[in-house]
PDB file of N, CA and C in Angstrom:
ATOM      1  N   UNK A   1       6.919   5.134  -2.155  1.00  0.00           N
ATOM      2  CA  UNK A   1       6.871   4.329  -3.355  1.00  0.00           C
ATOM      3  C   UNK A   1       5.593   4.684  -4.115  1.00  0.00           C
ATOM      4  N   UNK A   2       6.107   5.096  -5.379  1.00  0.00           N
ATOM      5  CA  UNK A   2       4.648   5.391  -6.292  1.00  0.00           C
ATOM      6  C   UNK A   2       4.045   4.321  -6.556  1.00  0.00           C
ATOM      7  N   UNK A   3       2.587   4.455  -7.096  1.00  0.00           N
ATOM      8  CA  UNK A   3       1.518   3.351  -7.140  1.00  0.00           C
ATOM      9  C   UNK A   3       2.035   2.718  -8.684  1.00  0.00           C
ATOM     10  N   UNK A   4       2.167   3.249  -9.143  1.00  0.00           N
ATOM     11  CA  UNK A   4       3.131   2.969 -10.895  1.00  0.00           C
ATOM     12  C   UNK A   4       4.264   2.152 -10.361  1.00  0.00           C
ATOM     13  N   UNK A   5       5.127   1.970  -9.657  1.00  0.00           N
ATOM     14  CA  UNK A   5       6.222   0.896  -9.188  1.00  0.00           C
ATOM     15  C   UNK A   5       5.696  -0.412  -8.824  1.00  0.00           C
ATOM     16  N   UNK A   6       4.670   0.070  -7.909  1.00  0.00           N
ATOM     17  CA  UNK A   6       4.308  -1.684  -7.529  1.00  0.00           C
ATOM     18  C   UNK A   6       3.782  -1.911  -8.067  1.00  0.00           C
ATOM     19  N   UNK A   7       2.417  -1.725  -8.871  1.00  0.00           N
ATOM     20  CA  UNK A   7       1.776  -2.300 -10.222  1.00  0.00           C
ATOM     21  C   UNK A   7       2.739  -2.530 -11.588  1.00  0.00           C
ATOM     22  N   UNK A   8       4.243  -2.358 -11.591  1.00  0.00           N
ATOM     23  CA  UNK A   8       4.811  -3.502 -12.419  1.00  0.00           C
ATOM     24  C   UNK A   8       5.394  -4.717 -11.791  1.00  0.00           C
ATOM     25  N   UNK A   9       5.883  -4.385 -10.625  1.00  0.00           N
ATOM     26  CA  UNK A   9       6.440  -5.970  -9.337  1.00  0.00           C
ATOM     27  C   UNK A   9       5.132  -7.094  -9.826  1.00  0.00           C
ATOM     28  N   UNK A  10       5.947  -8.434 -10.006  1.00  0.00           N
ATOM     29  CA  UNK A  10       4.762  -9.104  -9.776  1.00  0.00           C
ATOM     30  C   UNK A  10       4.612  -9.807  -8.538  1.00  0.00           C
ATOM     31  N   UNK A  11       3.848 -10.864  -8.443  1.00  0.00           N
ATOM     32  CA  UNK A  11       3.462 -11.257  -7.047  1.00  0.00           C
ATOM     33  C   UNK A  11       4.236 -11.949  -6.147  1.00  0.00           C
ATOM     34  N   UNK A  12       5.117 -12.072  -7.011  1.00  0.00           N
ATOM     35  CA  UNK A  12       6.307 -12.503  -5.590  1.00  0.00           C
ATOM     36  C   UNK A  12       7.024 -11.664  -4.893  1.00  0.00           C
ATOM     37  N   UNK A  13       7.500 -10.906  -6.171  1.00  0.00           N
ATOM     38  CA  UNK A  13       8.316  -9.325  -5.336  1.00  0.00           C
ATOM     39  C   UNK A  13       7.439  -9.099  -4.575  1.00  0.00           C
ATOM     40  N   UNK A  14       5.618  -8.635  -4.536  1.00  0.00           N
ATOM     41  CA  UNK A  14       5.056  -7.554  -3.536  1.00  0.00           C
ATOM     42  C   UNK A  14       5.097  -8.744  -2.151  1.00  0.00           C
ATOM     43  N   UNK A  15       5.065 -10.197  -2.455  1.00  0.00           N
ATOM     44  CA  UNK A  15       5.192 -10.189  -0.993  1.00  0.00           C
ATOM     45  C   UNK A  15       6.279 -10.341  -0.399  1.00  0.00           C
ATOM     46  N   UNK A  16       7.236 -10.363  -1.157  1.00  0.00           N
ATOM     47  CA  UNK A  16       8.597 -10.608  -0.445  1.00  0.00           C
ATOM     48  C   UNK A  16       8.888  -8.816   0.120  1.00  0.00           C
ATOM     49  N   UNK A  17       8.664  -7.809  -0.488  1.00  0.00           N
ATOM     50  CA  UNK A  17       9.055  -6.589  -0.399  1.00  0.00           C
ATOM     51  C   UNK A  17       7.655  -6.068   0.518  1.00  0.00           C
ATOM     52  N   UNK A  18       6.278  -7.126   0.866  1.00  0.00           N
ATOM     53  CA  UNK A  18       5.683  -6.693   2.135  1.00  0.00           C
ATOM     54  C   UNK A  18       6.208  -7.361   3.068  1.00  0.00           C
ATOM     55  N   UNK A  19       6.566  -8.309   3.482  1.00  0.00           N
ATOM     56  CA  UNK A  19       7.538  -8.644   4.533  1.00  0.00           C
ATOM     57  C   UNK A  19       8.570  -7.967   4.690  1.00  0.00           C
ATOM     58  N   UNK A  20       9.202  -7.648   4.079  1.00  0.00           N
ATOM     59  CA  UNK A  20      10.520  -6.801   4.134  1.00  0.00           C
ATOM     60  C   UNK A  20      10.147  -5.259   5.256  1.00  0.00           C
ATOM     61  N   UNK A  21       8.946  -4.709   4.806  1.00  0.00           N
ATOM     62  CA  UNK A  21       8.190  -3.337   5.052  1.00  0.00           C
ATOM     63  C   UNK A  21       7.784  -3.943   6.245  1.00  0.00           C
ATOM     64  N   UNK A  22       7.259  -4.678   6.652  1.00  0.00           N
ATOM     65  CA  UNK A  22       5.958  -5.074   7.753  1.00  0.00           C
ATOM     66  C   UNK A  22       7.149  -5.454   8.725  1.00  0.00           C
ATOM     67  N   UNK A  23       8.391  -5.915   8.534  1.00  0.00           N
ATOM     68  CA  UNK A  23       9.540  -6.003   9.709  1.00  0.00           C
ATOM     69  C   UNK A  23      10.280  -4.735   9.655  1.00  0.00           C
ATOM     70  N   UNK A  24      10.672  -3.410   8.557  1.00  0.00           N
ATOM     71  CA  UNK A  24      11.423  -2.290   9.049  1.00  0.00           C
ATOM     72  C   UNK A  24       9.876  -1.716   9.357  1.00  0.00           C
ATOM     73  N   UNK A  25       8.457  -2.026   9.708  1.00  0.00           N
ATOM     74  CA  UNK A  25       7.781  -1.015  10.333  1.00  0.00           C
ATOM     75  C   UNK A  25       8.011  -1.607  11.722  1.00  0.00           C
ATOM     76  N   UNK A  26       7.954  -2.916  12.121  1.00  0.00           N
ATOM     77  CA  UNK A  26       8.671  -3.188  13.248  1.00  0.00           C
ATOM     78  C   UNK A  26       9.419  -2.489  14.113  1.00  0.00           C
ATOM     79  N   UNK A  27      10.805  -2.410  13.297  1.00  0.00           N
ATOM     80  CA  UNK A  27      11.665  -1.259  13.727  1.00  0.00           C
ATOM     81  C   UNK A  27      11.699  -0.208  14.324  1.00  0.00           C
ATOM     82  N   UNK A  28      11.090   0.198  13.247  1.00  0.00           N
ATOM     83  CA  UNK A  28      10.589   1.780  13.367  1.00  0.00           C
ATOM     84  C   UNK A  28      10.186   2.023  14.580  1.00  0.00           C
ATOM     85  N   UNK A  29       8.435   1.102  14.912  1.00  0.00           N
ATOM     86  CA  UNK A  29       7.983   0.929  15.737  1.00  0.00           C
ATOM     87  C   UNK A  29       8.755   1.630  17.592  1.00  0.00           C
ATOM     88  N   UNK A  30       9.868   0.389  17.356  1.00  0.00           N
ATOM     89  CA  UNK A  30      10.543   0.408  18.401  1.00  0.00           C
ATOM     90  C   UNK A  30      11.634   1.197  18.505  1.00  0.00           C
ATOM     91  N   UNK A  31      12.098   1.715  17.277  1.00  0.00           N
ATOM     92  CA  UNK A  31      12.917   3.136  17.439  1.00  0.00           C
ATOM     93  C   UNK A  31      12.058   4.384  18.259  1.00  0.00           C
ATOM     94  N   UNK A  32      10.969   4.262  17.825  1.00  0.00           N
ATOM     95  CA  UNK A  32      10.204   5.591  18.190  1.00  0.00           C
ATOM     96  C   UNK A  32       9.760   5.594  19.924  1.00  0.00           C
ATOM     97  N   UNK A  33       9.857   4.019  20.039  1.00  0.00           N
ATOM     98  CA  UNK A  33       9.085   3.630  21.610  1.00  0.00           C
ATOM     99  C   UNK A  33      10.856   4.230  22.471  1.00  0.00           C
ATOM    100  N   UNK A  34      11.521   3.815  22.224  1.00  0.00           N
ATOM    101  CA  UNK A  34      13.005   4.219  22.405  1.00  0.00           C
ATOM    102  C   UNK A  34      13.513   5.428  22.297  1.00  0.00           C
ATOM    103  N   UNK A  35      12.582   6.551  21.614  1.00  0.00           N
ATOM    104  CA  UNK A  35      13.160   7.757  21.442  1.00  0.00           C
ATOM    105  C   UNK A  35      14.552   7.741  20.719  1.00  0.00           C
ATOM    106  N   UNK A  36      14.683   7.021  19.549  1.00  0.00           N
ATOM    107  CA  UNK A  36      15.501   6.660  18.479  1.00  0.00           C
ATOM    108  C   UNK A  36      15.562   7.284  17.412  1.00  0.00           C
ATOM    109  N   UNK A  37      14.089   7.426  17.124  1.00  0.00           N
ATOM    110  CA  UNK A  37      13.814   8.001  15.180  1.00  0.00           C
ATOM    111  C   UNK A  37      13.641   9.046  15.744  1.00  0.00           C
ATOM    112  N   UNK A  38      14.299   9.971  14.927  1.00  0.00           N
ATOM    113  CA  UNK A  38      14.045  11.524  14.693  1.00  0.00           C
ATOM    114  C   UNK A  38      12.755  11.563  13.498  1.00  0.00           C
ATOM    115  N   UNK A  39      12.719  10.623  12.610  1.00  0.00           N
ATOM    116  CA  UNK A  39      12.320  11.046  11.287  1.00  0.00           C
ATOM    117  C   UNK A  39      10.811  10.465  11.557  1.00  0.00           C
ATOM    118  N   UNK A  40       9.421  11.061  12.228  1.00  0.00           N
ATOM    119  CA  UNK A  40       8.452  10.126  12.516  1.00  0.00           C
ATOM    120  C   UNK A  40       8.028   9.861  11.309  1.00  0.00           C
ATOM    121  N   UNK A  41       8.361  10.340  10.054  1.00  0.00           N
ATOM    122  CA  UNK A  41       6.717  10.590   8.968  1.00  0.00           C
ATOM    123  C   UNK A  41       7.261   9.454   7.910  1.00  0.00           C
ATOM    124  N   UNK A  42       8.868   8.628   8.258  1.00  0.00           N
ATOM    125  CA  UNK A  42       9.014   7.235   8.360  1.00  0.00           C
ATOM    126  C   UNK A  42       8.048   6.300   8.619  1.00  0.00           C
ATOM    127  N   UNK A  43       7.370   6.214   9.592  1.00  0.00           N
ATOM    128  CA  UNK A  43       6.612   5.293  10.258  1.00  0.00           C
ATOM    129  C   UNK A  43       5.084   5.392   9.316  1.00  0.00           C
ATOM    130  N   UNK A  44       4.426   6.832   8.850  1.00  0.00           N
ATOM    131  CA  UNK A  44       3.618   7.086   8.347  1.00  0.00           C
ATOM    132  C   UNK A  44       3.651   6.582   6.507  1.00  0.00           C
ATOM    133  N   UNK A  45       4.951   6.439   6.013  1.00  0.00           N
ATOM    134  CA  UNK A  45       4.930   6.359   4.467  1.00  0.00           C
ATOM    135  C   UNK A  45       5.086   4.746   4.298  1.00  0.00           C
ATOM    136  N   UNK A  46       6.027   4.630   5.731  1.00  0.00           N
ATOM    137  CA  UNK A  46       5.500   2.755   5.525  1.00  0.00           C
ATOM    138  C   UNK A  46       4.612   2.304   5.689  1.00  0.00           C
ATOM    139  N   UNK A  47       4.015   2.572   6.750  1.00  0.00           N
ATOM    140  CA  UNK A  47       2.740   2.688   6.672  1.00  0.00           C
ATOM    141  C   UNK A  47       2.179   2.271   5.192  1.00  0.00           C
ATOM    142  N   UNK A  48       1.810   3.282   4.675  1.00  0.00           N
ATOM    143  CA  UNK A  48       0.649   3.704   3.593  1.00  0.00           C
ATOM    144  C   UNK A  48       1.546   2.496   2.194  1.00  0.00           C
ATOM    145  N   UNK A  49       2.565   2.353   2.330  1.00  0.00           N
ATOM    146  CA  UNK A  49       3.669   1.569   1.048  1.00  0.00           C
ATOM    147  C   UNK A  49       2.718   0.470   1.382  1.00  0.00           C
ATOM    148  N   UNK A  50       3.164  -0.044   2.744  1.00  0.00           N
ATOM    149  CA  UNK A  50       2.160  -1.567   3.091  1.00  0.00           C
ATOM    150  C   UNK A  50       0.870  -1.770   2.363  1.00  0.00           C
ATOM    151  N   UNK A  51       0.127  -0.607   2.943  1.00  0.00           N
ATOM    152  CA  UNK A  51      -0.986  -0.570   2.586  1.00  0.00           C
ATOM    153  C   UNK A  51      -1.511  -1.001   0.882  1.00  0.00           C
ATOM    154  N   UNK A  52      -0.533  -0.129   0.206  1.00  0.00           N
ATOM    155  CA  UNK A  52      -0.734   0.213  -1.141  1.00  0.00           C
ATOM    156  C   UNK A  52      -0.423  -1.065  -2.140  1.00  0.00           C
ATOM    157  N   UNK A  53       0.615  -1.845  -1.319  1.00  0.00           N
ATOM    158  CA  UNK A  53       0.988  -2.804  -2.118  1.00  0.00           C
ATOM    159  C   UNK A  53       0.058  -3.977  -1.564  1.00  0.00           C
ATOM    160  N   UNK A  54      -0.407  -3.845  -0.073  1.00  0.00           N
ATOM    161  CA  UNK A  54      -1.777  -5.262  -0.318  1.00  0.00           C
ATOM    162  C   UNK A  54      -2.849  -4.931  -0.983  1.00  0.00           C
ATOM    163  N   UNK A  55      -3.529  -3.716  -1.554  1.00  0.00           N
ATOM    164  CA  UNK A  55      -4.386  -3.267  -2.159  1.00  0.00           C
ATOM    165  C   UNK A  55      -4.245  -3.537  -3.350  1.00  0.00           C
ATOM    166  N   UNK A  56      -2.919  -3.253  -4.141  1.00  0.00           N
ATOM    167  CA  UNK A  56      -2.723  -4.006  -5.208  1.00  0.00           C
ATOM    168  C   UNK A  56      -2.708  -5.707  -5.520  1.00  0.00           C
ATOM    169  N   UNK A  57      -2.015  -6.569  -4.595  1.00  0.00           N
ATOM    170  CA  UNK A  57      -1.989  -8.059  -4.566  1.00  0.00           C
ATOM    171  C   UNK A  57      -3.752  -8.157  -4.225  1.00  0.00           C
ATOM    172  N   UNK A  58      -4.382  -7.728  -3.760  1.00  0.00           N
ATOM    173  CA  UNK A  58      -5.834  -7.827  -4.008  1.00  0.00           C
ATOM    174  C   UNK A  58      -6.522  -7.466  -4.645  1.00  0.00           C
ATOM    175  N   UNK A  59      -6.059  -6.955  -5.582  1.00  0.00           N
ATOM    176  CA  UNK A  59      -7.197  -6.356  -6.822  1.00  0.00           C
ATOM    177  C   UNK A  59      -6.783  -7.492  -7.926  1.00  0.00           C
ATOM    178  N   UNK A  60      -5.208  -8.258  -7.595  1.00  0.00           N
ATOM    179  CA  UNK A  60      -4.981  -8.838  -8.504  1.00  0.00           C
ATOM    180  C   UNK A  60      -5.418 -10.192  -8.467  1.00  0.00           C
ATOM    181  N   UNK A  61      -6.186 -10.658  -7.672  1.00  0.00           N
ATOM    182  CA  UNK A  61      -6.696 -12.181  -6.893  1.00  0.00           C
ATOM    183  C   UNK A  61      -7.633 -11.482  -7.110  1.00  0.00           C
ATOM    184  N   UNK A  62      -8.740 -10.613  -6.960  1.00  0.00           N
ATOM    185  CA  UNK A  62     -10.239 -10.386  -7.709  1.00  0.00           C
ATOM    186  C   UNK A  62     -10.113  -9.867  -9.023  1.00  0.00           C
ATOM    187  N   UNK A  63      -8.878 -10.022 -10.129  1.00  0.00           N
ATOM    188  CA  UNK A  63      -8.782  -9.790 -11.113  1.00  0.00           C
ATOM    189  C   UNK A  63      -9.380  -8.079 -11.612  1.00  0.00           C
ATOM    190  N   UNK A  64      -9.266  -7.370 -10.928  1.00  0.00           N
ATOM    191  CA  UNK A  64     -10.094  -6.182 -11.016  1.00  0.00           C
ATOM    192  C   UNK A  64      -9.027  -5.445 -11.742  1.00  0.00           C
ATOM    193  N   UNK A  65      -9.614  -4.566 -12.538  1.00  0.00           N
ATOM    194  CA  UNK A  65      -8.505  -3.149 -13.833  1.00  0.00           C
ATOM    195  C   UNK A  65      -8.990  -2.331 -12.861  1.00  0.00           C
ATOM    196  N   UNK A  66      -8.166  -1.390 -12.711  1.00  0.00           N
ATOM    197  CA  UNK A  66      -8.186   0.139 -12.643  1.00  0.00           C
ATOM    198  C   UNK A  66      -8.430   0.603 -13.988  1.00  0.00           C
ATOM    199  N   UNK A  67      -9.637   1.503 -14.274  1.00  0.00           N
ATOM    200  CA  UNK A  67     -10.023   2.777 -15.111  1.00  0.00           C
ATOM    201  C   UNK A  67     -10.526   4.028 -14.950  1.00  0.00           C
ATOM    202  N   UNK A  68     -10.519   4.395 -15.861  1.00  0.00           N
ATOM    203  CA  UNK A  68     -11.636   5.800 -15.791  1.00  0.00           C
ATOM    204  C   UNK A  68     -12.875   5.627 -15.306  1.00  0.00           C
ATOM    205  N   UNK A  69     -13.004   6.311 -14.294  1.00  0.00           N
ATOM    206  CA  UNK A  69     -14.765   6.222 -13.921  1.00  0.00           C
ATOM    207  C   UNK A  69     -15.571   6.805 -15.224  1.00  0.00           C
ATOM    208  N   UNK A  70     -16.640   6.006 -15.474  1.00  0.00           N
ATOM    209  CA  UNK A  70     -17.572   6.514 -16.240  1.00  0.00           C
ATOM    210  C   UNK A  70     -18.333   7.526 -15.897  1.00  0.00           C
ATOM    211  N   UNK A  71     -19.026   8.275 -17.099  1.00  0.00           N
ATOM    212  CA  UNK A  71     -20.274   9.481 -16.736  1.00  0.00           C
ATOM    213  C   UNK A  71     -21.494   8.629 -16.227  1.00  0.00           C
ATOM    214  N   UNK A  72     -21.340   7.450 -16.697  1.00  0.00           N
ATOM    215  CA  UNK A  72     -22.580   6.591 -16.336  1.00  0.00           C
ATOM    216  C   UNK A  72     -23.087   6.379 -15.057  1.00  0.00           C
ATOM    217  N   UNK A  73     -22.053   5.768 -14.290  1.00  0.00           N
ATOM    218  CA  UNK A  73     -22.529   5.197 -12.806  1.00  0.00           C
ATOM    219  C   UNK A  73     -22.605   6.493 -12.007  1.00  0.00           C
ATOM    220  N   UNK A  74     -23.531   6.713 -11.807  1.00  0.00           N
ATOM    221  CA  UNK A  74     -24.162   7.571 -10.668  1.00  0.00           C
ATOM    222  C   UNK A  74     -24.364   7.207  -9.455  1.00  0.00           C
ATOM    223  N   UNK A  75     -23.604   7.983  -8.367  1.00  0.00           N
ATOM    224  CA  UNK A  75     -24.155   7.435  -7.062  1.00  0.00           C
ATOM    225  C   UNK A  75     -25.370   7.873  -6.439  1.00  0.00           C
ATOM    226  N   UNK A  76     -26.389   7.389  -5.620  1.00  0.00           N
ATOM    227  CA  UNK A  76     -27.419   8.063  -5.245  1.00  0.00           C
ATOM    228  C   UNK A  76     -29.111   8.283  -5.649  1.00  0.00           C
ATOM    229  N   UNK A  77     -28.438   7.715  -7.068  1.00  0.00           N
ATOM    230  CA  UNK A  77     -29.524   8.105  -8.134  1.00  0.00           C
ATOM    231  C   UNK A  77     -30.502   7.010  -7.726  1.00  0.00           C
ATOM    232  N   UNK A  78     -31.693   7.678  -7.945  1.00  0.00           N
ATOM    233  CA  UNK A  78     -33.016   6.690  -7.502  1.00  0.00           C
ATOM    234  C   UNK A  78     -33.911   7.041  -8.992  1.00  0.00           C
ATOM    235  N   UNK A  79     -34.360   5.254  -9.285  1.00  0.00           N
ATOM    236  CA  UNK A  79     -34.894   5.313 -10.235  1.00  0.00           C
ATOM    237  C   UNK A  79     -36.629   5.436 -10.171  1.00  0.00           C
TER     238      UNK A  79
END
């Protein structure tokens, strides 16, 4: 799932559709303990979907935009 899909869902879809993910990683889970899934890199993209969509429901509860990094903020820089 691209990062452009779940940043239009609003906050009910992402948690209804992270529950949904967080029980077929379940699955998965136990397909693989079973020697079931052929397909491991399943387990790896749900993975990262999970991930991507609580990263989003949390940027949206600290109200935070995604932008362009500026030329400004420098890391490192000592004044």
């Amino acid at each position: 799932m691209k990062i452009f899909e779940i940043r239009q869902m609003n906050d009910e879809e992402l948690t209804k559709r992270i529950l949904e993910e967080e029980n077929n990683l379940v699955d998965l889970r136990f397909a693989q303990e079973t020697k079931q899934l052929t397909n491991t890199s399943k387990l790896r993209s749900t993975k990262k979907d999970i991930a991507k969509m609580k990263t989003v429901l949390k940027e949206r509860q600290l109200n935070l935009k995604r932008g362009p990094i500026s030329a400004d903020s420098s890391k490192g820089e000592k004044e």
